[in-house]
PDB file of N, CA and C in Angstrom:
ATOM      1  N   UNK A   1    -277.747-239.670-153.521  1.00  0.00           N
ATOM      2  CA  UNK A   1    -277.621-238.935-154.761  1.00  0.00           C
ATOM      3  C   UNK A   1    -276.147-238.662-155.089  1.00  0.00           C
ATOM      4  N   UNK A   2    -275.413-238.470-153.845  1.00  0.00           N
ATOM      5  CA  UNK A   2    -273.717-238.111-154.279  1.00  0.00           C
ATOM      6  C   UNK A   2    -273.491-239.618-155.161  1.00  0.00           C
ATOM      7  N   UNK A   3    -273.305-240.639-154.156  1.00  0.00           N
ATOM      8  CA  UNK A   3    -272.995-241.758-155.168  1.00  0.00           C
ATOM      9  C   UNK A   3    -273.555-242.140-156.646  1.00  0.00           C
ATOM     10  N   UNK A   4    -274.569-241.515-156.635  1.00  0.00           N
ATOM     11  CA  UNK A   4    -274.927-241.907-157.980  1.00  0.00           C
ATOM     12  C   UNK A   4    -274.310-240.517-159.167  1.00  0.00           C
ATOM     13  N   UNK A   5    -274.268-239.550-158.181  1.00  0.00           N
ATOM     14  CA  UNK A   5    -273.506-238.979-159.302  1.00  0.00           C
ATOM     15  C   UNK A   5    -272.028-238.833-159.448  1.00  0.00           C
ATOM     16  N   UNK A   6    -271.421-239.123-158.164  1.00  0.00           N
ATOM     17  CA  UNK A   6    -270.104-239.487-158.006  1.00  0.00           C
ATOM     18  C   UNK A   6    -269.508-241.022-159.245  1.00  0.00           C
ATOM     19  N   UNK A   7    -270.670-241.749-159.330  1.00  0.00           N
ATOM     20  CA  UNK A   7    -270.439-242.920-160.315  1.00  0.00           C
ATOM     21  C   UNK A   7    -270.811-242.483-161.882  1.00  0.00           C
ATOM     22  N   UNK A   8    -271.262-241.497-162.408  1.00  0.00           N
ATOM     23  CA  UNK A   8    -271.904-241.017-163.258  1.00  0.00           C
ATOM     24  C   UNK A   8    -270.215-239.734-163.545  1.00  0.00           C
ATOM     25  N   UNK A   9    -270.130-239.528-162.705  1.00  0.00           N
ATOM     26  CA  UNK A   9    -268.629-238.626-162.859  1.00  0.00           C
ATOM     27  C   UNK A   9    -267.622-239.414-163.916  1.00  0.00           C
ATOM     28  N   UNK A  10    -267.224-240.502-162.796  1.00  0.00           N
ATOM     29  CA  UNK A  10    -266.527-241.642-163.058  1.00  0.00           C
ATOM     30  C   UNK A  10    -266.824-241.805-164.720  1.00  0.00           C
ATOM     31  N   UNK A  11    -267.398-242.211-164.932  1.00  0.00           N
ATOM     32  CA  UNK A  11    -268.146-243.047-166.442  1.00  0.00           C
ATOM     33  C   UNK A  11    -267.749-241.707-167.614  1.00  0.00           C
ATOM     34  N   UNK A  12    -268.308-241.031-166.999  1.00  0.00           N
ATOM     35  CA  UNK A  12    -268.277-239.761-168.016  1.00  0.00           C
ATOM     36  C   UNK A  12    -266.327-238.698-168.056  1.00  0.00           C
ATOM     37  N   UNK A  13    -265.745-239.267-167.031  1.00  0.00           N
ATOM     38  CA  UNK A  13    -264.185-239.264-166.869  1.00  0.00           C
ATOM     39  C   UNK A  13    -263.445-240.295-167.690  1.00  0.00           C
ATOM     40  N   UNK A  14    -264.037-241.685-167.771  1.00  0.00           N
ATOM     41  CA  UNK A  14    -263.571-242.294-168.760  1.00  0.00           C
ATOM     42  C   UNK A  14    -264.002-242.297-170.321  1.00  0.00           C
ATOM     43  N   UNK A  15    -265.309-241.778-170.253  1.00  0.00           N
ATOM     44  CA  UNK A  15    -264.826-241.222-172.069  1.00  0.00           C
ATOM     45  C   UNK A  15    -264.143-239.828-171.969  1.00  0.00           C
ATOM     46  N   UNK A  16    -263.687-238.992-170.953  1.00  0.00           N
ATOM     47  CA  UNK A  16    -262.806-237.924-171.326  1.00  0.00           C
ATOM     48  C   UNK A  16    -261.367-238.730-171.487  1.00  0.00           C
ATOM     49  N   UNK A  17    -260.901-240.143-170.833  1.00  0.00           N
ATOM     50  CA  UNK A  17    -259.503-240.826-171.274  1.00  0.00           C
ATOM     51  C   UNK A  17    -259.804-241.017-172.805  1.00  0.00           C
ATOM     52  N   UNK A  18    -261.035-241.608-172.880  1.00  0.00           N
ATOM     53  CA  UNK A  18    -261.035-242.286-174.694  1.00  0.00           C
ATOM     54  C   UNK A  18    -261.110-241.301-175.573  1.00  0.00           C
ATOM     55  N   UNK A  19    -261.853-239.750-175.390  1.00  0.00           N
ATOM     56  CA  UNK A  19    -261.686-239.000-175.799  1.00  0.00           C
ATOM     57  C   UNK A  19    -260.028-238.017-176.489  1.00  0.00           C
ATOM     58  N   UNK A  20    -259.712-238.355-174.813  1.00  0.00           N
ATOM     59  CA  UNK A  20    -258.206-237.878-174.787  1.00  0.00           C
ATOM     60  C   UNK A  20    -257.299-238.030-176.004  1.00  0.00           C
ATOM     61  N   UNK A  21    -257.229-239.664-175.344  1.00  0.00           N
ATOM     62  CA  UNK A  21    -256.265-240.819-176.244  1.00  0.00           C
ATOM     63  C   UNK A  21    -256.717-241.090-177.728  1.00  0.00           C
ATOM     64  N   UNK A  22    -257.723-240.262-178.338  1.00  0.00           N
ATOM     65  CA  UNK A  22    -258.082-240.365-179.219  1.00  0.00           C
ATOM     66  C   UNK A  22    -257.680-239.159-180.631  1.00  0.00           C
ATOM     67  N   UNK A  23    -257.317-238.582-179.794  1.00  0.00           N
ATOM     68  CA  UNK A  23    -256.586-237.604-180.730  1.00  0.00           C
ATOM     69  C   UNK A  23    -254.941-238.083-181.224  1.00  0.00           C
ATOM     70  N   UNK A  24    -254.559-239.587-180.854  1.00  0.00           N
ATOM     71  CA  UNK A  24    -253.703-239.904-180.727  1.00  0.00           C
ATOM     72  C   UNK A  24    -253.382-241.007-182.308  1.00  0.00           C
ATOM     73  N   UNK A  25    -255.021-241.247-182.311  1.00  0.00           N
ATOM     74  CA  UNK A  25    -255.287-242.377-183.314  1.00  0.00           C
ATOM     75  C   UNK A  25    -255.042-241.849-184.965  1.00  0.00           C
ATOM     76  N   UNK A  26    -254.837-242.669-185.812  1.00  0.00           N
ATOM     77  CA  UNK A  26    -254.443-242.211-187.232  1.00  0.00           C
ATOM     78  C   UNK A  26    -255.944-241.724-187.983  1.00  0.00           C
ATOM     79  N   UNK A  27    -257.248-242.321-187.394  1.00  0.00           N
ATOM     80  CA  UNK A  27    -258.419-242.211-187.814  1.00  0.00           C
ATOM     81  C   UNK A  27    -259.474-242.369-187.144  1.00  0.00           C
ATOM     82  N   UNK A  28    -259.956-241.552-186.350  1.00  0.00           N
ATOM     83  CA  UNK A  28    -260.947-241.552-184.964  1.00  0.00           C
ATOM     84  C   UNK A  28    -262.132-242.046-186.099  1.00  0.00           C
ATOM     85  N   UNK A  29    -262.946-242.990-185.577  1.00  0.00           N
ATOM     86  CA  UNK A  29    -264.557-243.817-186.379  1.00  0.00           C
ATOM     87  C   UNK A  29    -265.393-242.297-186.156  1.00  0.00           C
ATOM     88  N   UNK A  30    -265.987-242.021-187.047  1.00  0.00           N
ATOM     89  CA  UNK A  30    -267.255-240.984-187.091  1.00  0.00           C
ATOM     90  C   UNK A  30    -268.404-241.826-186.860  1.00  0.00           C
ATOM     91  N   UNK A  31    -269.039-241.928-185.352  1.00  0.00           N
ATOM     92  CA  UNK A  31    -270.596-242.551-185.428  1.00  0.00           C
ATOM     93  C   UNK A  31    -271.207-242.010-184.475  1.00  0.00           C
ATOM     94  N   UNK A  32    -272.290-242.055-184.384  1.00  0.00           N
ATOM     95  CA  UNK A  32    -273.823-241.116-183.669  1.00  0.00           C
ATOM     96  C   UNK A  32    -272.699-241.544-181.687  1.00  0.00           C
ATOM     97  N   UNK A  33    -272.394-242.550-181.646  1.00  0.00           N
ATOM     98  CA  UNK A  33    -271.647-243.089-180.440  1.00  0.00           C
ATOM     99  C   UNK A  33    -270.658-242.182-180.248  1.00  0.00           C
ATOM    100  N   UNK A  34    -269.742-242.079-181.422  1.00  0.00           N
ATOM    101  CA  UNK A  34    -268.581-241.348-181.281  1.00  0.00           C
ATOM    102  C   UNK A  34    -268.818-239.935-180.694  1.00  0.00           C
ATOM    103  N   UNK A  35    -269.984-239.144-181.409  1.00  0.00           N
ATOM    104  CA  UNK A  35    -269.947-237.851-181.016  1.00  0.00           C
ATOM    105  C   UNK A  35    -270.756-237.901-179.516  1.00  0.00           C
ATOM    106  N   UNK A  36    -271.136-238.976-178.814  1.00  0.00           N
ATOM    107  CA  UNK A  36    -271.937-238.774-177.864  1.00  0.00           C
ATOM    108  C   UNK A  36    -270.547-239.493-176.362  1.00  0.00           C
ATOM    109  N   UNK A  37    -269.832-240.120-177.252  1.00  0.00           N
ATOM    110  CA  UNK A  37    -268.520-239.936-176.092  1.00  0.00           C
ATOM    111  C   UNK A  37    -267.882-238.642-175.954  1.00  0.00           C
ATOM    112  N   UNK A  38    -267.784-237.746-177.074  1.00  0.00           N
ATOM    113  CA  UNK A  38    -266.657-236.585-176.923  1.00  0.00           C
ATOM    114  C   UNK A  38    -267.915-235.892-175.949  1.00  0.00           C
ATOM    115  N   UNK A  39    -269.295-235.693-176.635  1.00  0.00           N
ATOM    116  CA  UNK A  39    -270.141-234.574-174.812  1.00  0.00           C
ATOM    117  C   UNK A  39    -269.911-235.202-174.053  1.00  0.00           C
ATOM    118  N   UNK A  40    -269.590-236.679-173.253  1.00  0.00           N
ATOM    119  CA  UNK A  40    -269.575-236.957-171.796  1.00  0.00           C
ATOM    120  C   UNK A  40    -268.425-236.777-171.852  1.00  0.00           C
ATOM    121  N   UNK A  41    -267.511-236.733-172.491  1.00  0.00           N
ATOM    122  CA  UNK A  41    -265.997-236.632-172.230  1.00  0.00           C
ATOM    123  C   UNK A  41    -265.349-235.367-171.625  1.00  0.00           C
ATOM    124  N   UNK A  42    -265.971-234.253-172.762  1.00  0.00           N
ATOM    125  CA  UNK A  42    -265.596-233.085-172.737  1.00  0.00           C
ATOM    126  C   UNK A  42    -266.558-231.793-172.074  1.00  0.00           C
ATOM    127  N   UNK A  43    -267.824-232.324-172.375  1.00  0.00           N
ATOM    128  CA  UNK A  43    -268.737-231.191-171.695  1.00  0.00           C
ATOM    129  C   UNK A  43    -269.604-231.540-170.344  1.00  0.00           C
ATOM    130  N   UNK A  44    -270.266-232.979-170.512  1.00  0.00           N
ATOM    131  CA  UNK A  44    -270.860-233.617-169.086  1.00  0.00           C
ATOM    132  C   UNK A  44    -269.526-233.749-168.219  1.00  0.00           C
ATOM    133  N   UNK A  45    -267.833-234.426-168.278  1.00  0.00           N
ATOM    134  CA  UNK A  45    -267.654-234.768-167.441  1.00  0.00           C
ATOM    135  C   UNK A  45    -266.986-233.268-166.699  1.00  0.00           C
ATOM    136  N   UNK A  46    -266.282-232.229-167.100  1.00  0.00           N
ATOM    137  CA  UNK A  46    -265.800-230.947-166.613  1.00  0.00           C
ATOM    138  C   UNK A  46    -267.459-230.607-165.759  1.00  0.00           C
ATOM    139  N   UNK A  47    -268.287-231.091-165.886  1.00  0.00           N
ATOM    140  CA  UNK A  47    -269.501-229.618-165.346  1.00  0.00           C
ATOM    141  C   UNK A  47    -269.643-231.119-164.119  1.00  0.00           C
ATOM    142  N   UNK A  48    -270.076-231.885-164.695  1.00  0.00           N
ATOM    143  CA  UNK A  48    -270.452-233.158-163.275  1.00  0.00           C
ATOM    144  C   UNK A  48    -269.677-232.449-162.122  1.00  0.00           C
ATOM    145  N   UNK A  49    -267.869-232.827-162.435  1.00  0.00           N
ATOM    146  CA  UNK A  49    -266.216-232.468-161.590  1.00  0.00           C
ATOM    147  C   UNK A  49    -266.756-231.702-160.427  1.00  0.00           C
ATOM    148  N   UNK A  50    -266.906-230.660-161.073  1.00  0.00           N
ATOM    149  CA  UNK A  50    -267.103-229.159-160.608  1.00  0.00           C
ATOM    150  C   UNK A  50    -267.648-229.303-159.747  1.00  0.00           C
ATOM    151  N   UNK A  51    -269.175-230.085-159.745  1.00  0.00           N
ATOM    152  CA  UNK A  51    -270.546-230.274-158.672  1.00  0.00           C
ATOM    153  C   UNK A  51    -270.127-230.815-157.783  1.00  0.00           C
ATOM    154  N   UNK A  52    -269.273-232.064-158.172  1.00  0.00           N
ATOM    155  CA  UNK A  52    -269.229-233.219-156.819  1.00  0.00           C
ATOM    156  C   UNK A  52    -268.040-232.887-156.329  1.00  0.00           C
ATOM    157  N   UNK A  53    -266.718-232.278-156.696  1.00  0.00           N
ATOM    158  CA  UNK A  53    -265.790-232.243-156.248  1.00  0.00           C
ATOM    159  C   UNK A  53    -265.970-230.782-155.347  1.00  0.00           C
ATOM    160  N   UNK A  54    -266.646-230.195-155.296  1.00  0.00           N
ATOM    161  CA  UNK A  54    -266.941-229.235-154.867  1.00  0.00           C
ATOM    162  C   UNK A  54    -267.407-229.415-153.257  1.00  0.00           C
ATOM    163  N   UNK A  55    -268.758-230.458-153.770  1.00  0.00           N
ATOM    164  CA  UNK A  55    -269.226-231.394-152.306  1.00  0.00           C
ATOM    165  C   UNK A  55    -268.334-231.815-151.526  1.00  0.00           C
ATOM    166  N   UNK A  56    -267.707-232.629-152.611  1.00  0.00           N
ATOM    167  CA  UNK A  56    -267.471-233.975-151.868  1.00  0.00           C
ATOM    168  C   UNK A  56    -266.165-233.209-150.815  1.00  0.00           C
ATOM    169  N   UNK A  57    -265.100-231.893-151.354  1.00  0.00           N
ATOM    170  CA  UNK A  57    -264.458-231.415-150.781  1.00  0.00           C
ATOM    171  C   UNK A  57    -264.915-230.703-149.603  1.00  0.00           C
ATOM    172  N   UNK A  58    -265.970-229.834-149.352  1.00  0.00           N
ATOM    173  CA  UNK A  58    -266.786-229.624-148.146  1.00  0.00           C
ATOM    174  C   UNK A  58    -266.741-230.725-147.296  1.00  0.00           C
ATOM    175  N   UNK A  59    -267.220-231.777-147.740  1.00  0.00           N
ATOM    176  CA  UNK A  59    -267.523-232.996-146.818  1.00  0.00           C
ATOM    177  C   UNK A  59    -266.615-233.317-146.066  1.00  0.00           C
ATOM    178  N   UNK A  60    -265.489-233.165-147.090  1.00  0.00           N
ATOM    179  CA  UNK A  60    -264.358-233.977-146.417  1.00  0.00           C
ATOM    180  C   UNK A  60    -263.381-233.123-145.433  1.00  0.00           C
ATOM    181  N   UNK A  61    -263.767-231.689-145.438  1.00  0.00           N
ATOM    182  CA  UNK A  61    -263.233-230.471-144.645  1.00  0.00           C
ATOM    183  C   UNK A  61    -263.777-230.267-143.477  1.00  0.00           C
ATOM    184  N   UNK A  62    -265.506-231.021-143.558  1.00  0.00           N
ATOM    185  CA  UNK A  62    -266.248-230.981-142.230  1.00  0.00           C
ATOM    186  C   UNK A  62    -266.157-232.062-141.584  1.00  0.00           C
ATOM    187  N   UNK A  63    -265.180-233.264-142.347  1.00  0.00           N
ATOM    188  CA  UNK A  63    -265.174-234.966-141.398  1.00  0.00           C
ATOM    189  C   UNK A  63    -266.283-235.247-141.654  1.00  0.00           C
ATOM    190  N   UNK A  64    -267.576-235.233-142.988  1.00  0.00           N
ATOM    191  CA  UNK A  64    -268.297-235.960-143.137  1.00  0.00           C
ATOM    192  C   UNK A  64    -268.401-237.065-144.511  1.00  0.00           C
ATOM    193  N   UNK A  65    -267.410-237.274-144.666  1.00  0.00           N
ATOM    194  CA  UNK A  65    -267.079-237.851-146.230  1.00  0.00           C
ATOM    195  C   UNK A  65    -267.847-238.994-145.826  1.00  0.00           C
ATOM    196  N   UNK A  66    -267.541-239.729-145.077  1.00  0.00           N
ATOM    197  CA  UNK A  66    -268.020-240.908-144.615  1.00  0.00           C
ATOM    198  C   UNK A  66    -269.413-241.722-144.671  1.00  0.00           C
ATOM    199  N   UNK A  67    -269.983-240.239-144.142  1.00  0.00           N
ATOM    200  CA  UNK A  67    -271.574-240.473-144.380  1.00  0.00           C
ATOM    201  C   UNK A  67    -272.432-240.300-145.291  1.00  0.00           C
ATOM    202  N   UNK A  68    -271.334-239.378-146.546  1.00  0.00           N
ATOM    203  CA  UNK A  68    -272.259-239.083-147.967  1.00  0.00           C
ATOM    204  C   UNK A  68    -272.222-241.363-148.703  1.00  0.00           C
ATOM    205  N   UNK A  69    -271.526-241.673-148.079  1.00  0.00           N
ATOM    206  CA  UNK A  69    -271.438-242.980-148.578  1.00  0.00           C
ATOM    207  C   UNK A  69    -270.681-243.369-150.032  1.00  0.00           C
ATOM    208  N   UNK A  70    -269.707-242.148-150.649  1.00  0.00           N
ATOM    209  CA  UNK A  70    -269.149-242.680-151.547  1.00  0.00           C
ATOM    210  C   UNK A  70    -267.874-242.783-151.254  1.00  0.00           C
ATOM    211  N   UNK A  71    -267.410-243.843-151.660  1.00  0.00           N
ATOM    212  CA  UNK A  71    -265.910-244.676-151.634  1.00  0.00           C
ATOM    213  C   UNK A  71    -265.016-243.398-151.918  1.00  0.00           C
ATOM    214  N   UNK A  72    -263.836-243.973-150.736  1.00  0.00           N
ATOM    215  CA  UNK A  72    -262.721-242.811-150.645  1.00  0.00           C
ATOM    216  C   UNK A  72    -262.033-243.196-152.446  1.00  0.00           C
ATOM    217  N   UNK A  73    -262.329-243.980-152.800  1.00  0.00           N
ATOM    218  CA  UNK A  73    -261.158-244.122-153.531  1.00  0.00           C
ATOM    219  C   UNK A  73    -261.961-243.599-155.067  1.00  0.00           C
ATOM    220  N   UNK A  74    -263.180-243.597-155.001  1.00  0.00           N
ATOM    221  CA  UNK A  74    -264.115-243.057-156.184  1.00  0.00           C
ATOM    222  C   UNK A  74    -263.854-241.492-156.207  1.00  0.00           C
ATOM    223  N   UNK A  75    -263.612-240.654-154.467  1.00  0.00           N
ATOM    224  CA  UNK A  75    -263.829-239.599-154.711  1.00  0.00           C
ATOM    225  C   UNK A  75    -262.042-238.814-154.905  1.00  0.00           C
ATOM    226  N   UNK A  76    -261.250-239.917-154.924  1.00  0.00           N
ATOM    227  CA  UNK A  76    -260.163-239.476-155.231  1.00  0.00           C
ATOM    228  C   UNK A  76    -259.659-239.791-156.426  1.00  0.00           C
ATOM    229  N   UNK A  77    -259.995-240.701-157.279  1.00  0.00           N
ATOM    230  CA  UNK A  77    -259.995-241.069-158.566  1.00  0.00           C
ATOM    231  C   UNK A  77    -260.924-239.919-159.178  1.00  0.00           C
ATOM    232  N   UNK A  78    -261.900-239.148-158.968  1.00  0.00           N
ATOM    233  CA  UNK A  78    -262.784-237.977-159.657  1.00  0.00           C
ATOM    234  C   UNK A  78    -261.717-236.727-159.549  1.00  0.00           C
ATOM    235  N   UNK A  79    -260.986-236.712-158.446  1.00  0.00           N
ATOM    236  CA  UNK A  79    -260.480-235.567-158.133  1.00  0.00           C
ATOM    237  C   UNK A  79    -259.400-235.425-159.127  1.00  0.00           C
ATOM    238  N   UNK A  80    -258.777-236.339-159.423  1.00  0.00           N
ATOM    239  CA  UNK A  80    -257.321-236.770-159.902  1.00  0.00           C
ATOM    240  C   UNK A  80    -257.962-236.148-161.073  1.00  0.00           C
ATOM    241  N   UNK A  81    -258.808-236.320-162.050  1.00  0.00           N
ATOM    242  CA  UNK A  81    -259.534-236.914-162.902  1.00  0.00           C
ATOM    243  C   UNK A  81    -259.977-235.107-163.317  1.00  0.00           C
ATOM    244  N   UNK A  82    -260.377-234.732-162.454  1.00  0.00           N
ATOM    245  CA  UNK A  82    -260.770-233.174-162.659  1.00  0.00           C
ATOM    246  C   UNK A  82    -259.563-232.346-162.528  1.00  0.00           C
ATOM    247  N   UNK A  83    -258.400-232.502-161.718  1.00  0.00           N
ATOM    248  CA  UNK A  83    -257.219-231.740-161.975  1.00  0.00           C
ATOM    249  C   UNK A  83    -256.110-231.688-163.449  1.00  0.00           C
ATOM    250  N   UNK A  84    -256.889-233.425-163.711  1.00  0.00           N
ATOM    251  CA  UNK A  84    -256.251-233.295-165.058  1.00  0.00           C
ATOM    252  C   UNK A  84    -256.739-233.010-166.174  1.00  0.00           C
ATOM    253  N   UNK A  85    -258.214-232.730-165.973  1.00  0.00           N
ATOM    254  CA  UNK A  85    -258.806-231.920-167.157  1.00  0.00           C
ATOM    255  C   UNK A  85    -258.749-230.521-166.871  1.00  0.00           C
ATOM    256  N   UNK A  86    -259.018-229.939-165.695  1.00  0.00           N
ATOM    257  CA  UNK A  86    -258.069-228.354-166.112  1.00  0.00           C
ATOM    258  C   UNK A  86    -256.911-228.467-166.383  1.00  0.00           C
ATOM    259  N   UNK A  87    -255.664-228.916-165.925  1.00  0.00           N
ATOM    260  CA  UNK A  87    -254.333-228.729-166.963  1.00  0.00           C
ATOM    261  C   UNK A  87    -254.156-228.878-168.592  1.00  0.00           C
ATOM    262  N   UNK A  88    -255.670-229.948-169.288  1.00  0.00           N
ATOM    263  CA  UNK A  88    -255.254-230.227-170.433  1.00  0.00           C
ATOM    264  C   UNK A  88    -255.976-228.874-170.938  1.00  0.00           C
ATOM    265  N   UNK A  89    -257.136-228.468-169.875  1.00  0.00           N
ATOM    266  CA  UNK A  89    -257.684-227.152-170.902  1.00  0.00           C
ATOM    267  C   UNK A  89    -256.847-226.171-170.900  1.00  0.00           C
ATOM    268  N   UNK A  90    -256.245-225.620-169.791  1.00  0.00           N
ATOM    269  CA  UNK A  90    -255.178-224.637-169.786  1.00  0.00           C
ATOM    270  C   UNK A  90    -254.182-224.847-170.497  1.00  0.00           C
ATOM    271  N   UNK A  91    -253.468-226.307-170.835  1.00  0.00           N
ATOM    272  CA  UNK A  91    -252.978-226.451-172.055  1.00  0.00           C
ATOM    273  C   UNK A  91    -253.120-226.091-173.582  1.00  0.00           C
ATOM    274  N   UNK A  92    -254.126-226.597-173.874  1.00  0.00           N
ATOM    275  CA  UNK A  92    -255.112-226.245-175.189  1.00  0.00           C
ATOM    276  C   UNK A  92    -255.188-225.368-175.232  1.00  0.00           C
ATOM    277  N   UNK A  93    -255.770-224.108-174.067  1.00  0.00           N
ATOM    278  CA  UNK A  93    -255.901-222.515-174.133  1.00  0.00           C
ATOM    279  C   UNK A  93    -254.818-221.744-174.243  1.00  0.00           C
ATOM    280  N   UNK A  94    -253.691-222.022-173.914  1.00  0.00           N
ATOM    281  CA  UNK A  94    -252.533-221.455-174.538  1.00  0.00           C
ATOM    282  C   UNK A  94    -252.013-222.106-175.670  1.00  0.00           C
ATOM    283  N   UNK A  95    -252.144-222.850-176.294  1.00  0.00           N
ATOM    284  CA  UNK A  95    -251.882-223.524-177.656  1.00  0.00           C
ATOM    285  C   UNK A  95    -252.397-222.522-178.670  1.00  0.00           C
ATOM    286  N   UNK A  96    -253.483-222.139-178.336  1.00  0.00           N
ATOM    287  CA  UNK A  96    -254.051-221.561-179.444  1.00  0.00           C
ATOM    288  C   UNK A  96    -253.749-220.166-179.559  1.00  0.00           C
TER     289      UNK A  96
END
């Protein structure tokens, strides 16, 4: 179950990049797609973070990362991935 939601992290971390980089564009497309990247972007992928990085950090404090079976490099690409969506919110939250 970690891996599948550890890969489900992932997916939903990369529409928070397209999301990101999209405030960047002269004219973001309005379609039923569009608004269903900004929830995995912005609301599924922060709450997924939270769950697995939470785990997956236990795991890896007890020397059992190994055996949940997800790739070191998936659960450090999530991590990266969740530190930089709290800085952009704490960004944004003092912006305003």
């Amino acid at each position: 179950m970690l891996r599948f939601l550890s890969r489900v992290a992932f997916i939903c971390n990369l529409c928070f990049l397209l999301v990101s980089f999209s405030q960047w564009l002269p004219q973001f497309p309005d379609s039923a797609l569009t608004s269903d990247i900004v929830v995995l972007g912005w609301i599924v992928a922060i709450s997924v973070n939270i769950f697995i990085n939470l785990i997956l950090l236990s795991m890896f404090f007890l020397r059992r990362l190994r055996k949940t079976g997800v790739p070191v490099w998936l659960a450090a690409v999530n991590f990266v991935f969740f530190a930089l969506q709290l800085t952009i919110l704490i960004i944004n939250r003092n912006l305003r």
